[in-house]
C-alpha atoms as a PDB file:
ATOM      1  CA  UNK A   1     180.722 174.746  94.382  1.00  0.00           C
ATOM      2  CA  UNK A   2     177.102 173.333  94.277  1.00  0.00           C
ATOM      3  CA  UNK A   3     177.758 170.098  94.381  1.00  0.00           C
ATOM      4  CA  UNK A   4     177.635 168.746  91.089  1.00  0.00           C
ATOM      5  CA  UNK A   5     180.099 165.909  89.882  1.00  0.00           C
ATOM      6  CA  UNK A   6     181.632 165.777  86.256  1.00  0.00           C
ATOM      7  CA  UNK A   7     179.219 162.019  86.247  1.00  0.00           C
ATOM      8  CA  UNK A   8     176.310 163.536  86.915  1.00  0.00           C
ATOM      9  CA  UNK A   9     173.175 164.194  84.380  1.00  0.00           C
ATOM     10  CA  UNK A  10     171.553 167.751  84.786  1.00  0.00           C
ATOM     11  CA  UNK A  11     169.085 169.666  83.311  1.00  0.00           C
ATOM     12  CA  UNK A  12     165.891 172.300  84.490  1.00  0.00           C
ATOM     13  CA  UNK A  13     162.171 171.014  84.336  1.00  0.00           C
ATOM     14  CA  UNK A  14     158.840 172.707  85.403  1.00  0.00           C
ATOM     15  CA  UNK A  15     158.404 170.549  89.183  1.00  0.00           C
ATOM     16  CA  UNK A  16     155.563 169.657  92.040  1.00  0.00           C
ATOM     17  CA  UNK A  17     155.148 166.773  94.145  1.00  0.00           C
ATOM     18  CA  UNK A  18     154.976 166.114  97.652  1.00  0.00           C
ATOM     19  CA  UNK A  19     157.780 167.842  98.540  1.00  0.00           C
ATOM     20  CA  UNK A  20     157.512 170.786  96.847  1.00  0.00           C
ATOM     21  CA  UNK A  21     153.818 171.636  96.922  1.00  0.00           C
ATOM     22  CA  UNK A  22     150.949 171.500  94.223  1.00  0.00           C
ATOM     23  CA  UNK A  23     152.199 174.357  91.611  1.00  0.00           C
ATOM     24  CA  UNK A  24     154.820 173.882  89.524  1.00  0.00           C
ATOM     25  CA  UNK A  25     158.145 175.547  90.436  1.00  0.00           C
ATOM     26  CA  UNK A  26     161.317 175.967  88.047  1.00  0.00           C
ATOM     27  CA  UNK A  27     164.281 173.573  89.763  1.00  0.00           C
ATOM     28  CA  UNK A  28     167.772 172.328  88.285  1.00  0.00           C
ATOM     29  CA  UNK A  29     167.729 168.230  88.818  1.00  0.00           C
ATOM     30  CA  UNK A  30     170.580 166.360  88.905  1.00  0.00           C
ATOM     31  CA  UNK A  31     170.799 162.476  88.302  1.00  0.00           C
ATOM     32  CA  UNK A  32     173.402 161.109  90.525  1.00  0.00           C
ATOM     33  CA  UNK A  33     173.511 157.441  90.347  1.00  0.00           C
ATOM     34  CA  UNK A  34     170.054 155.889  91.728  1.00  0.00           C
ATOM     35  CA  UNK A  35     169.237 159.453  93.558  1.00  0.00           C
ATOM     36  CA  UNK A  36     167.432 162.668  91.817  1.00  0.00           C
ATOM     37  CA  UNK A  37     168.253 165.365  93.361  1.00  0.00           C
ATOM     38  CA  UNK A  38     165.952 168.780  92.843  1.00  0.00           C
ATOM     39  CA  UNK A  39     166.810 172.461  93.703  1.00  0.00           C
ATOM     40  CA  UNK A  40     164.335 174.880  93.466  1.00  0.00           C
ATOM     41  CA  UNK A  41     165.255 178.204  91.460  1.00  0.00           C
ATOM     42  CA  UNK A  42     163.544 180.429  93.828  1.00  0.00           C
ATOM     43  CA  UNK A  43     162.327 180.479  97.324  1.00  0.00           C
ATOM     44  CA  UNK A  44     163.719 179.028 100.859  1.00  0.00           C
ATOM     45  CA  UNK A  45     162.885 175.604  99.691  1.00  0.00           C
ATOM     46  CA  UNK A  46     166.951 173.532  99.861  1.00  0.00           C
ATOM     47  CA  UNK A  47     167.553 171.040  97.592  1.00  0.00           C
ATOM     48  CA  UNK A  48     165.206 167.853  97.866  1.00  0.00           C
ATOM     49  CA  UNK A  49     166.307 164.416  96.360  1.00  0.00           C
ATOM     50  CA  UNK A  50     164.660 161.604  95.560  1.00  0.00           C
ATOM     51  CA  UNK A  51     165.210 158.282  95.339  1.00  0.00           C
ATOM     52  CA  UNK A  52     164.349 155.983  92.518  1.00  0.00           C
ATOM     53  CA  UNK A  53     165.094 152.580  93.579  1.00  0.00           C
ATOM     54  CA  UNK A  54     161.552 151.436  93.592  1.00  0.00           C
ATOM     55  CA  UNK A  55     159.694 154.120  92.275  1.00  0.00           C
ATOM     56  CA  UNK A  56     158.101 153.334  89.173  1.00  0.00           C
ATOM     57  CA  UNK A  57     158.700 155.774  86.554  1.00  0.00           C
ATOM     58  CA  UNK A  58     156.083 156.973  83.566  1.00  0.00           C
ATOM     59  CA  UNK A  59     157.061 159.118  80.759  1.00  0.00           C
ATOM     60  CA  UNK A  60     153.972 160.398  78.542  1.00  0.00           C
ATOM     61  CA  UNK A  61     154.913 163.312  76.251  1.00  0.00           C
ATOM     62  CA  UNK A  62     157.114 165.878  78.496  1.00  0.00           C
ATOM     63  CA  UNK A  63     156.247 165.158  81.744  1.00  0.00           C
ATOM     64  CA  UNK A  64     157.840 161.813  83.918  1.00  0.00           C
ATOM     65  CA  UNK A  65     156.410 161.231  87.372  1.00  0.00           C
ATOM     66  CA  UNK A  66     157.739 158.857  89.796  1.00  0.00           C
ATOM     67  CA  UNK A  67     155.014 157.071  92.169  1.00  0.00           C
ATOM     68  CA  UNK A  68     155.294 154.827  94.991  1.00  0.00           C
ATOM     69  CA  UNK A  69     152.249 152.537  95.887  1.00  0.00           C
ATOM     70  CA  UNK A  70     150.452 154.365  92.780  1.00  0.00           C
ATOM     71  CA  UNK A  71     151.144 157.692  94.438  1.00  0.00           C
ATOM     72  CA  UNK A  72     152.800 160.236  92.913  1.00  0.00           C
ATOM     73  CA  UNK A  73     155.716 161.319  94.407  1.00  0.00           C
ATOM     74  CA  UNK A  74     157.490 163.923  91.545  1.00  0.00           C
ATOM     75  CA  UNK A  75     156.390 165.063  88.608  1.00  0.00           C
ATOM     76  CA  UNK A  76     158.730 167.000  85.947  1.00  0.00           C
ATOM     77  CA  UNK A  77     157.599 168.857  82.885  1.00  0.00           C
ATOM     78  CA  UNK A  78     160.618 169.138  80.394  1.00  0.00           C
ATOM     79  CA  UNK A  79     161.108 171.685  77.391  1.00  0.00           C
ATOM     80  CA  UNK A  80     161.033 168.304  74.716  1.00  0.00           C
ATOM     81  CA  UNK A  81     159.798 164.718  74.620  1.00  0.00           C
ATOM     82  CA  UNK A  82     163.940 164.159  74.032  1.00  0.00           C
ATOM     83  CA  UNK A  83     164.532 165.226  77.149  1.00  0.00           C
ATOM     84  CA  UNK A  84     161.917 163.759  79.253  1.00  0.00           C
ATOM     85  CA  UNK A  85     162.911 160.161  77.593  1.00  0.00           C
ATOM     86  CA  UNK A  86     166.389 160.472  79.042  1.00  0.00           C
END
């Protein structure tokens, strides 16, 4: 089992950030509560997560970042504006 609960939101984006490096990488992110948790497709990278209590959030066409202090801390690239609004 990997993990995932019947409550939580999922979905695959293009990803970078801190934790996973400059380039974008293909990861499945779950929503769990006030925690995002990210798992790389490919690689020896584990699953990162993330957490969003006091992170501000921006959403401009398919992409959502999540800063702290006004730095970026995530960024996602989804397939549809639909998507990225969830």
């Amino acid at each position: 089992r990997d993990g995932t609960r019947s409550s939580d939101l999922t979905g695959d984006a293009s990803c970078n950030g801190l934790r996973f490096g400059e380039q974008r990488i293909s990861c499945t992110l779950r929503l769990r509560d006030d925690i995002l948790l990210a798992k790389p497709w490919e690689g020896p990278m584990e699953e990162e997560s993330i957490e969003l209590i006091g992170a501000d959030v921006e959403c401009t066409g398919v992409v959502v970042t999540l800063s702290r202090n006004s730095v970026i801390q995530f960024a996602m690239a989804f397939d549809s504006e639909r998507v990225a609004g969830l």
